[in-house]
N, C-alpha and C. Protein backbone atom coordinates (compact mmCIF):
# COMPACT_ATOMS: atom_id res chain seq x y z
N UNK A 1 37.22 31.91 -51.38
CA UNK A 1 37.93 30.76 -50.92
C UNK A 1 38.34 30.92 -49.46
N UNK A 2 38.89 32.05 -48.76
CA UNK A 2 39.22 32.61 -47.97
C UNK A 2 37.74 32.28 -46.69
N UNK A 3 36.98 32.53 -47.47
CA UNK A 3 35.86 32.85 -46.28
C UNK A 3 35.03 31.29 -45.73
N UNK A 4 35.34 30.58 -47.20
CA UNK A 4 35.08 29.45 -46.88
C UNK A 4 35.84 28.37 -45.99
N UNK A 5 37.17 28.53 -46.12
CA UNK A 5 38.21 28.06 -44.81
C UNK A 5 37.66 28.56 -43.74
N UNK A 6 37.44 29.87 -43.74
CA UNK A 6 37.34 30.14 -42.32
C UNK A 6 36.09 29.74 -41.61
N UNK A 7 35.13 29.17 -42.77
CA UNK A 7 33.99 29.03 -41.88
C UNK A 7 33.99 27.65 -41.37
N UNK A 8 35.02 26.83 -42.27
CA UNK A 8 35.20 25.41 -42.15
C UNK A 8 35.95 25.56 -40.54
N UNK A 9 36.73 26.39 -40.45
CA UNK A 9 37.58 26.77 -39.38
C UNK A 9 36.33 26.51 -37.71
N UNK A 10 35.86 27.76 -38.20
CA UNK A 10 34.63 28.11 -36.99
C UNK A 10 33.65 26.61 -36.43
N UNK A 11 33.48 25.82 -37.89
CA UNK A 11 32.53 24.75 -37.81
C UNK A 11 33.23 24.16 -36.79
N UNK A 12 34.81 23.63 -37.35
CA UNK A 12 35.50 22.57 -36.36
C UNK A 12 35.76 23.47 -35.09
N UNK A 13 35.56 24.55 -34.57
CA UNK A 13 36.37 24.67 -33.59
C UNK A 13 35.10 25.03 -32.34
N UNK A 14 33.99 25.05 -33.10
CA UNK A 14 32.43 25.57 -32.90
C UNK A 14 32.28 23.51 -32.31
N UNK A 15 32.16 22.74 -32.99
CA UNK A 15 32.27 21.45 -32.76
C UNK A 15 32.83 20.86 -31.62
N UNK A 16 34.51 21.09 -31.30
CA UNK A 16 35.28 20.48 -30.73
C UNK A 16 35.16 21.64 -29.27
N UNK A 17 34.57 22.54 -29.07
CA UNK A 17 34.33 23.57 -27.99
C UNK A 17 32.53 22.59 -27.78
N UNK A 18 31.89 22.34 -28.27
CA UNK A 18 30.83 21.79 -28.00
C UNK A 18 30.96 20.27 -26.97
N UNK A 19 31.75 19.15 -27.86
CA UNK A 19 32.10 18.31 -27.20
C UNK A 19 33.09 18.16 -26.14
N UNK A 20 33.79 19.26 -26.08
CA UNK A 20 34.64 19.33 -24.63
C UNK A 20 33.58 19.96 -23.83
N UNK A 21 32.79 21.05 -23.93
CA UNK A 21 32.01 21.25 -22.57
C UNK A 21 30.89 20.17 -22.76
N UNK A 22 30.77 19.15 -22.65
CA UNK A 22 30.32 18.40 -22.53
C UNK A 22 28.35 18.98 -23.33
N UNK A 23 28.00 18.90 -24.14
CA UNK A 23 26.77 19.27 -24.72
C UNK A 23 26.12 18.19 -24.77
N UNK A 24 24.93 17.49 -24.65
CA UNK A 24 24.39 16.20 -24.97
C UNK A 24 24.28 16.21 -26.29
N UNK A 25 24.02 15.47 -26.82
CA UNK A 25 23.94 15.08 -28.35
C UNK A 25 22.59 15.39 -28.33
N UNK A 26 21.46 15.37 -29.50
CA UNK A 26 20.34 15.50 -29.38
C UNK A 26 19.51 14.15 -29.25
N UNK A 27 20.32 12.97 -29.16
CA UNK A 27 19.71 11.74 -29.28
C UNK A 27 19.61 11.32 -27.86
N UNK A 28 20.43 11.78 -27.32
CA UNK A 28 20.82 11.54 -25.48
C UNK A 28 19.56 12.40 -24.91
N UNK A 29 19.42 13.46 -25.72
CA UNK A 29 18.68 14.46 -24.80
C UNK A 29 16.86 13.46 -25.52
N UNK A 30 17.12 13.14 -26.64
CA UNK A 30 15.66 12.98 -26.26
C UNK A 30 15.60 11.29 -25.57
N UNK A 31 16.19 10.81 -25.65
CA UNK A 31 16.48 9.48 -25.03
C UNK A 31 15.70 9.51 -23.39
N UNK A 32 16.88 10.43 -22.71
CA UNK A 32 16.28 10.69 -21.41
C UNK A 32 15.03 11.31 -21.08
N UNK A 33 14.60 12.13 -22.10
CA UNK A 33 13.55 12.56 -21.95
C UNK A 33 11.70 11.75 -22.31
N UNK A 34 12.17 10.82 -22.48
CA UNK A 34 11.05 9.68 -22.64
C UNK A 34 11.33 8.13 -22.22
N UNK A 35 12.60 8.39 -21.00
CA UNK A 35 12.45 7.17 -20.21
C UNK A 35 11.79 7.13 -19.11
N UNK A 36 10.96 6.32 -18.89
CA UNK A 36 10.34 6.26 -17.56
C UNK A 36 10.99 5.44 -16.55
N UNK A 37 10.88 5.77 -15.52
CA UNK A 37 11.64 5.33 -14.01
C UNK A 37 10.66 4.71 -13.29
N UNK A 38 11.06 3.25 -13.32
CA UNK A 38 10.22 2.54 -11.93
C UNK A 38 10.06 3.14 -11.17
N UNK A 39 8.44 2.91 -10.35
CA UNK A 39 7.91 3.93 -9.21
C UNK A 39 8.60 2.56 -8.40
N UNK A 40 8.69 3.16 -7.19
CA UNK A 40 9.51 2.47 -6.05
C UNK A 40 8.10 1.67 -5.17
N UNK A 41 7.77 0.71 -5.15
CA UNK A 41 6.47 0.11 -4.78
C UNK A 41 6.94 0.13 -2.93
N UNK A 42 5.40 0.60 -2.49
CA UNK A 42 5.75 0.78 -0.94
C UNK A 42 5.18 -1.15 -0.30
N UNK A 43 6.08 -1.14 0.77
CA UNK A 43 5.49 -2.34 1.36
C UNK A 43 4.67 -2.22 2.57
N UNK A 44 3.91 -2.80 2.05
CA UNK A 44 2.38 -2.78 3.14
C UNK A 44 2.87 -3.97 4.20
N UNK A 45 2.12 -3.33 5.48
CA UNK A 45 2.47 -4.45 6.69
C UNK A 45 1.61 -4.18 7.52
N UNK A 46 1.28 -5.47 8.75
CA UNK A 46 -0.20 -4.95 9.64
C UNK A 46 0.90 -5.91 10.64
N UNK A 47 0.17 -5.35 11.69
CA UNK A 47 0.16 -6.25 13.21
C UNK A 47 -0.65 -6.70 13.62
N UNK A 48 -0.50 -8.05 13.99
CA UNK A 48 -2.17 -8.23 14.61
C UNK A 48 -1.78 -9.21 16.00
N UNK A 49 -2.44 -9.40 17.22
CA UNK A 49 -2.41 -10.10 18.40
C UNK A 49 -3.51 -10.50 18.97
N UNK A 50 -3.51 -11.72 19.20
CA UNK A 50 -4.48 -12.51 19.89
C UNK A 50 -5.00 -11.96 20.96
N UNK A 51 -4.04 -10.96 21.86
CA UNK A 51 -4.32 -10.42 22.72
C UNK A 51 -4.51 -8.57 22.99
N UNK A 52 -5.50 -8.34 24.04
CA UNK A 52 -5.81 -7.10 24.01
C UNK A 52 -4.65 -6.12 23.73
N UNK A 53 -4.36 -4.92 23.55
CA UNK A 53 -3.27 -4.42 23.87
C UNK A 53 -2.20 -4.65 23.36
N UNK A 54 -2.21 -5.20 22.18
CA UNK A 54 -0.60 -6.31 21.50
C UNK A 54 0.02 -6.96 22.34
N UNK A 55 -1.05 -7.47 22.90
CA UNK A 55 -0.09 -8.85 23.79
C UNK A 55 -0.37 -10.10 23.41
N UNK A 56 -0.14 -11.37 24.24
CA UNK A 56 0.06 -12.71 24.01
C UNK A 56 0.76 -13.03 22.42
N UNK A 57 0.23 -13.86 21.55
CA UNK A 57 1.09 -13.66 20.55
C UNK A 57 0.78 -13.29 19.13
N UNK A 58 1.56 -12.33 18.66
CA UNK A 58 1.22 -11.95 17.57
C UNK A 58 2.19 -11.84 16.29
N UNK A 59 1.60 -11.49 15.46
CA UNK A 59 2.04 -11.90 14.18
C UNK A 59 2.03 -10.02 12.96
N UNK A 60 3.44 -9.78 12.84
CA UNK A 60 3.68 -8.77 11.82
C UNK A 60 3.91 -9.23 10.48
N UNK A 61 3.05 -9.04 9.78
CA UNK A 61 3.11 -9.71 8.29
C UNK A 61 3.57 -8.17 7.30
N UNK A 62 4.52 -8.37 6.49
CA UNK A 62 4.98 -7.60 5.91
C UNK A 62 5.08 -7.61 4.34
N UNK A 63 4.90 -6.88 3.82
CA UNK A 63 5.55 -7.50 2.08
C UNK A 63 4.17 -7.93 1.56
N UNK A 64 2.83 -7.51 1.92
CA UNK A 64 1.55 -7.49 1.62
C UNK A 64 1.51 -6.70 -0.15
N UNK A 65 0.59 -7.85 -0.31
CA UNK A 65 -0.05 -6.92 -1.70
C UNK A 65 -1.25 -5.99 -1.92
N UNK A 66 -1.07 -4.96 -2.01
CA UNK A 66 -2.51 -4.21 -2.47
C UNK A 66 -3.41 -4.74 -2.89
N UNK A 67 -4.95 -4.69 -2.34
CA UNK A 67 -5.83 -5.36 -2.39
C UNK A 67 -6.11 -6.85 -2.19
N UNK A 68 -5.00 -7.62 -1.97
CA UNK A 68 -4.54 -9.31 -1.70
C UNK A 68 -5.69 -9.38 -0.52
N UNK A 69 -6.52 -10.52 -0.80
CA UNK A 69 -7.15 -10.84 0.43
C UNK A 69 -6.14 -11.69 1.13
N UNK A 70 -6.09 -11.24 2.45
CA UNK A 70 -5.00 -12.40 3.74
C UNK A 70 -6.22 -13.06 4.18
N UNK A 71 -5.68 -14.62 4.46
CA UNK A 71 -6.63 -15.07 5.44
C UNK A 71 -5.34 -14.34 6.92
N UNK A 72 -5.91 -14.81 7.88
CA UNK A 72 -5.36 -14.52 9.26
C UNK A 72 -4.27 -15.87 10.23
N UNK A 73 -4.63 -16.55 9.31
CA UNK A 73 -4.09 -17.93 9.42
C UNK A 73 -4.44 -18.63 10.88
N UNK A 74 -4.29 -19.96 10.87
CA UNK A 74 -5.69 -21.02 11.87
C UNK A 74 -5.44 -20.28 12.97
N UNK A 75 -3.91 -20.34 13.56
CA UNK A 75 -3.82 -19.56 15.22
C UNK A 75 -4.26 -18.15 15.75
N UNK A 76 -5.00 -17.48 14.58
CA UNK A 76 -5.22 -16.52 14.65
C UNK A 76 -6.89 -16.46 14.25
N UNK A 77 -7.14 -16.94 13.40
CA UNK A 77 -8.68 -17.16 13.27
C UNK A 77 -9.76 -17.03 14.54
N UNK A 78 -10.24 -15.67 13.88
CA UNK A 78 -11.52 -15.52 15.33
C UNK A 78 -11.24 -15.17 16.78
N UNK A 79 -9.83 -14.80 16.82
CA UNK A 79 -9.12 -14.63 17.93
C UNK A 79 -8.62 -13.80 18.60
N UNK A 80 -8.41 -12.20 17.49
CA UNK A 80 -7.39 -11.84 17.37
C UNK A 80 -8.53 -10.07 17.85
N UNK A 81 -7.50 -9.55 18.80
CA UNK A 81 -7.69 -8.41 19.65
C UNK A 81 -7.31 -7.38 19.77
N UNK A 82 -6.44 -7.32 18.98
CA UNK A 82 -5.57 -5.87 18.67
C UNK A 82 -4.90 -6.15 16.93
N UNK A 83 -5.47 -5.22 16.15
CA UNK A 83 -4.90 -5.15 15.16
C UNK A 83 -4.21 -3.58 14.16
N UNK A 84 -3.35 -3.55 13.52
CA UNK A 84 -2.67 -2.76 13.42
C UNK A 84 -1.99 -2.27 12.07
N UNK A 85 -2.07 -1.69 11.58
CA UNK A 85 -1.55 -1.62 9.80
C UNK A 85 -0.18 -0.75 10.08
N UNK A 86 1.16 -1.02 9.67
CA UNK A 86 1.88 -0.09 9.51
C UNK A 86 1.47 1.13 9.03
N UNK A 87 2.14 2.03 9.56
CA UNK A 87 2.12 3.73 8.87
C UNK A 87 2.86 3.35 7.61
N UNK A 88 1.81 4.03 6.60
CA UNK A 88 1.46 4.00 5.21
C UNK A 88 0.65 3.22 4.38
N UNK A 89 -0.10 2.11 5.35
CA UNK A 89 -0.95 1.04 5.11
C UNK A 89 -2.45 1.78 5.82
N UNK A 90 -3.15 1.11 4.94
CA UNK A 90 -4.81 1.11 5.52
C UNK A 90 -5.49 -0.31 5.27
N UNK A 91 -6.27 -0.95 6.40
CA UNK A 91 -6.50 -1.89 5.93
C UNK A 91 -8.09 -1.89 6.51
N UNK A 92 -8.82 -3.22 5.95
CA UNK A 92 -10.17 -3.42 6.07
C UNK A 92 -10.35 -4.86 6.40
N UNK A 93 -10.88 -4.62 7.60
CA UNK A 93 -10.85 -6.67 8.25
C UNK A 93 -12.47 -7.35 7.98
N UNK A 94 -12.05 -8.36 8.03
CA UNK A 94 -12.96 -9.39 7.16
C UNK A 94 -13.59 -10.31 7.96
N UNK A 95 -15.00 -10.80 8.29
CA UNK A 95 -15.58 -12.00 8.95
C UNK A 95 -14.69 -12.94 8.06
N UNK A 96 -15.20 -13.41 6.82
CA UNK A 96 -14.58 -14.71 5.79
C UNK A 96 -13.53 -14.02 5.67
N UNK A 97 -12.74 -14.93 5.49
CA UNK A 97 -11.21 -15.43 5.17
C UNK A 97 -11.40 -14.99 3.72
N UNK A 98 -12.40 -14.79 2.76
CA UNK A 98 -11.82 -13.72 1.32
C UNK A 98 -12.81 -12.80 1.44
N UNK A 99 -13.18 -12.62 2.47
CA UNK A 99 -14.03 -10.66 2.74
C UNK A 99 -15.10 -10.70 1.70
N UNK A 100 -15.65 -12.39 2.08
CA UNK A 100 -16.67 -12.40 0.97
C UNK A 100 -18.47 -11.97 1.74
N UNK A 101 -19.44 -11.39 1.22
CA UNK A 101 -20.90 -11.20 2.22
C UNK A 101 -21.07 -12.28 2.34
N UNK A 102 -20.84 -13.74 1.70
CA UNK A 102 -22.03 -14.74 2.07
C UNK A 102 -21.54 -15.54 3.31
N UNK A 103 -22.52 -16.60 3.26
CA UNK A 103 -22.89 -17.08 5.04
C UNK A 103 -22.67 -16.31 5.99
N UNK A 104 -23.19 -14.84 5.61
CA UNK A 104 -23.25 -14.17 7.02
C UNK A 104 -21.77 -13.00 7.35
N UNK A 105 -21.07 -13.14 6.37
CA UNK A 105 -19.59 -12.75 6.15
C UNK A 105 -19.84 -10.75 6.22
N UNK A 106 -18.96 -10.35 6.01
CA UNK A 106 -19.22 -8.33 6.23
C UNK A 106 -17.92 -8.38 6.70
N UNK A 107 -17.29 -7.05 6.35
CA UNK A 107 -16.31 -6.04 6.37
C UNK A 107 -16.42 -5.00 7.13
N UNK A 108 -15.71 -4.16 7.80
CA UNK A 108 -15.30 -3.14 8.70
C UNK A 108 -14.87 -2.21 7.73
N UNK A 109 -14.78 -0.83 8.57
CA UNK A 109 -14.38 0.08 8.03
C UNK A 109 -13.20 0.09 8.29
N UNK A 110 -12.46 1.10 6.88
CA UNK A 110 -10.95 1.75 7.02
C UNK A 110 -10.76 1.75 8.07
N UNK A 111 -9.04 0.81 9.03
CA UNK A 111 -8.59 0.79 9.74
C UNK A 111 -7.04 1.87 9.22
N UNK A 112 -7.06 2.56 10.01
CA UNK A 112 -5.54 3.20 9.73
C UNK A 112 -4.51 3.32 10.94
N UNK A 113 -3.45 3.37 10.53
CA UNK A 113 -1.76 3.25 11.90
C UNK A 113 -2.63 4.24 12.99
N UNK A 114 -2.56 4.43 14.08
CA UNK A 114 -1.58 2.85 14.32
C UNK A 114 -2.44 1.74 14.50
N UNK A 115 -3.77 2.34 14.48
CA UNK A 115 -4.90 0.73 14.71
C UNK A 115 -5.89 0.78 15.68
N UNK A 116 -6.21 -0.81 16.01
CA UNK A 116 -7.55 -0.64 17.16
C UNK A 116 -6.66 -2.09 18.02
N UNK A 117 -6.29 -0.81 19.33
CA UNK A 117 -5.49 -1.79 20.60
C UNK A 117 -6.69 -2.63 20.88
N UNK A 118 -7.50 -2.87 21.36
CA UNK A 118 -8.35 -3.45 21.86
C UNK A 118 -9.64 -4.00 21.59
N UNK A 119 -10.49 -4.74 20.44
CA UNK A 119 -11.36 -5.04 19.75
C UNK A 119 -12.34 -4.45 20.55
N UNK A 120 -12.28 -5.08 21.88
CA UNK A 120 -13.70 -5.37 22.75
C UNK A 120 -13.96 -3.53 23.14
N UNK A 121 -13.25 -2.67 22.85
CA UNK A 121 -13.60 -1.64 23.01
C UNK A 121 -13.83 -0.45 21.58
N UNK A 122 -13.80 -0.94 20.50
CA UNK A 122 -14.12 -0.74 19.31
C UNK A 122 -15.48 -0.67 18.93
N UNK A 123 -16.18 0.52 18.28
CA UNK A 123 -17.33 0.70 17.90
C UNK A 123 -17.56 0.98 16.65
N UNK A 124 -16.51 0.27 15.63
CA UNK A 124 -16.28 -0.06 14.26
C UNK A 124 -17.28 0.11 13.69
N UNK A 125 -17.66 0.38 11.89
CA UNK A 125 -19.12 0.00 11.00
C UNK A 125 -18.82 -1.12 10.88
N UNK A 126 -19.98 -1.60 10.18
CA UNK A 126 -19.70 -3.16 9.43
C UNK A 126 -20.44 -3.11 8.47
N UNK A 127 -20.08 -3.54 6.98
CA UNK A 127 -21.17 -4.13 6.09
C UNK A 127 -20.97 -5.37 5.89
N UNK A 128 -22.69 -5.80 5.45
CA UNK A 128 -23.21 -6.36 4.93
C UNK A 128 -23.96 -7.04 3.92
N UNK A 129 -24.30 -7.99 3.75
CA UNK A 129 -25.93 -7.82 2.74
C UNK A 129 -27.21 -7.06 3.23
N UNK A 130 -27.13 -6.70 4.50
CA UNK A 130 -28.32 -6.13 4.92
C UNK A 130 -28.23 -4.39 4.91
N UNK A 131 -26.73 -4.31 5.28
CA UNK A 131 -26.32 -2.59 5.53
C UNK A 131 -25.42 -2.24 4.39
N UNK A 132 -25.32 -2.73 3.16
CA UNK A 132 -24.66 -2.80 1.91
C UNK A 132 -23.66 -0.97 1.45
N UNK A 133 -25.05 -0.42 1.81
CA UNK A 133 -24.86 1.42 1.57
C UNK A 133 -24.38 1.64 2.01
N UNK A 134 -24.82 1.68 3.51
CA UNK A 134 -24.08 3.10 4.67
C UNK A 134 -23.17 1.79 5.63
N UNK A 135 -23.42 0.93 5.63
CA UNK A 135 -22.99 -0.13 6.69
C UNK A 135 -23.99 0.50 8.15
N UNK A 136 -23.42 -0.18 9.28
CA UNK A 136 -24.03 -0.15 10.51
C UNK A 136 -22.52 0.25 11.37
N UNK A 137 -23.11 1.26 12.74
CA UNK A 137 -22.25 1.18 13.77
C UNK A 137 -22.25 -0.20 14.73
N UNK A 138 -21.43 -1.24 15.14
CA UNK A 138 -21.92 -2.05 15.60
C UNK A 138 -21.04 -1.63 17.51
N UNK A 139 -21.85 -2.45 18.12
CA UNK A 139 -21.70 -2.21 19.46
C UNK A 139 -19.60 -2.99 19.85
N UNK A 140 -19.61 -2.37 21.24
CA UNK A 140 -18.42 -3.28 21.54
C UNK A 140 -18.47 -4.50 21.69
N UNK A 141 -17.53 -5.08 21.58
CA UNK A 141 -17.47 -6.76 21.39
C UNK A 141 -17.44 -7.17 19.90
N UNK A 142 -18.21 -6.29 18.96
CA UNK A 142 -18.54 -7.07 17.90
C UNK A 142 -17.67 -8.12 17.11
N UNK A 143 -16.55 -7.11 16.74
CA UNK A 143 -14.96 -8.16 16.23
C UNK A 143 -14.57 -8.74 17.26
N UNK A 144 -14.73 -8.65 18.61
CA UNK A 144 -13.97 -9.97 19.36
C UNK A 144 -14.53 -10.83 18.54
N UNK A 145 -13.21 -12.17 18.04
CA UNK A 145 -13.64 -13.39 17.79
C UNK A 145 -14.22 -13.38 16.48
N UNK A 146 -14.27 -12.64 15.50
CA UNK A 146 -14.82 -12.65 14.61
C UNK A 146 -13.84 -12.55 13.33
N UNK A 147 -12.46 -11.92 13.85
CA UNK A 147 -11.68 -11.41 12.37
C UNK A 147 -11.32 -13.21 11.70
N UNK A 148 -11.40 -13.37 10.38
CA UNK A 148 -10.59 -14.40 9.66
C UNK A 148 -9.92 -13.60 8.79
N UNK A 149 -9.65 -12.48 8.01
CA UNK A 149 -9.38 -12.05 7.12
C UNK A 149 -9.14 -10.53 7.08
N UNK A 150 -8.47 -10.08 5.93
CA UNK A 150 -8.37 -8.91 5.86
C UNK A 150 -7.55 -8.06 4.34
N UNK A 151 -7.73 -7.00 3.62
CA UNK A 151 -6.77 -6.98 2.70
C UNK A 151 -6.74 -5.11 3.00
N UNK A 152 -5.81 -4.88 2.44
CA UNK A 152 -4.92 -3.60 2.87
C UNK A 152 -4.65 -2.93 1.01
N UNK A 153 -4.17 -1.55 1.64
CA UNK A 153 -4.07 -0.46 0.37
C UNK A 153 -2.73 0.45 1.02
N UNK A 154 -1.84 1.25 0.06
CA UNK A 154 -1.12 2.00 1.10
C UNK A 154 -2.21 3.28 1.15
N UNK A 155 -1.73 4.46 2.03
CA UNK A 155 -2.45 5.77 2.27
C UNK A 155 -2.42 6.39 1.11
């Protein structure tokens, strides 16, 4: 009888020494251990300017979606001379406005931060329907006047 008090003793005092140093319960512990935590989504952003050098006027678009085709919008269409992806963005510019091959349409290679100041001095690839595989090196000038589009990834 004796030994059984005392163990009743030990239980409660084994118990109430548990919940004062604070012990998790085992339901807490597995609780936390199979919650998952929103990944923190990064925001993609590019620069782009009508003019060489980021000059005349330009436009920082921010809050981009991964893989989202952008058009470049009308004031900027075919115009545009310096373009630029924030650091942590990579982006890929587009003849068509949805970076589609037809009527003549093709894509550039991975652009990364801080960018290409100056189109007309850019010796970019490009694909095509014709250079589909490897794409082509194309000469300077080529994107003057040519970007409508573009869609972006982070690094």
């Amino acid at each position: 009888m004796r030994f059984s008090n005392i163990a009743t003793a030990l239980t409660a005092i084994i118990a109430t020494v548990s919940s004062v140093a604070g012990v998790p319960e085992a339901s807490a512990v597995a609780e936390s251990e199979h919650r998952i935590e929103p990944r923190a989504t990064k925001s993609l952003g590019v620069f782009y300017c009508v003019g060489a050098v980021w000059t005349t006027k330009c436009w920082h678009r921010v809050n981009l979606k991964a893989g989202t085709f952008y058009a470049v919008g009308p004031s900027y269409n075919d115009k545009i001379l310096s373009f630029g992806p924030d650091q942590g963005t990579r982006c890929t510019l587009c003849i068509n406005e949805d970076c589609s091959l037809e009527n003549g349409g093709g894509f550039s290679e991975v652009i990364h931060y801080p960018g290409i100041r100056d189109m007309n001095d850019w010796w970019g690839r490009f694909w095509d329907y014709d250079h589909s595989w490897s794409g082509v090196y194309v000469s300077q000038n080529f994107w003057n006047g040519r970007i409508s589009g573009f869609l972006c990834y982070p690094e």
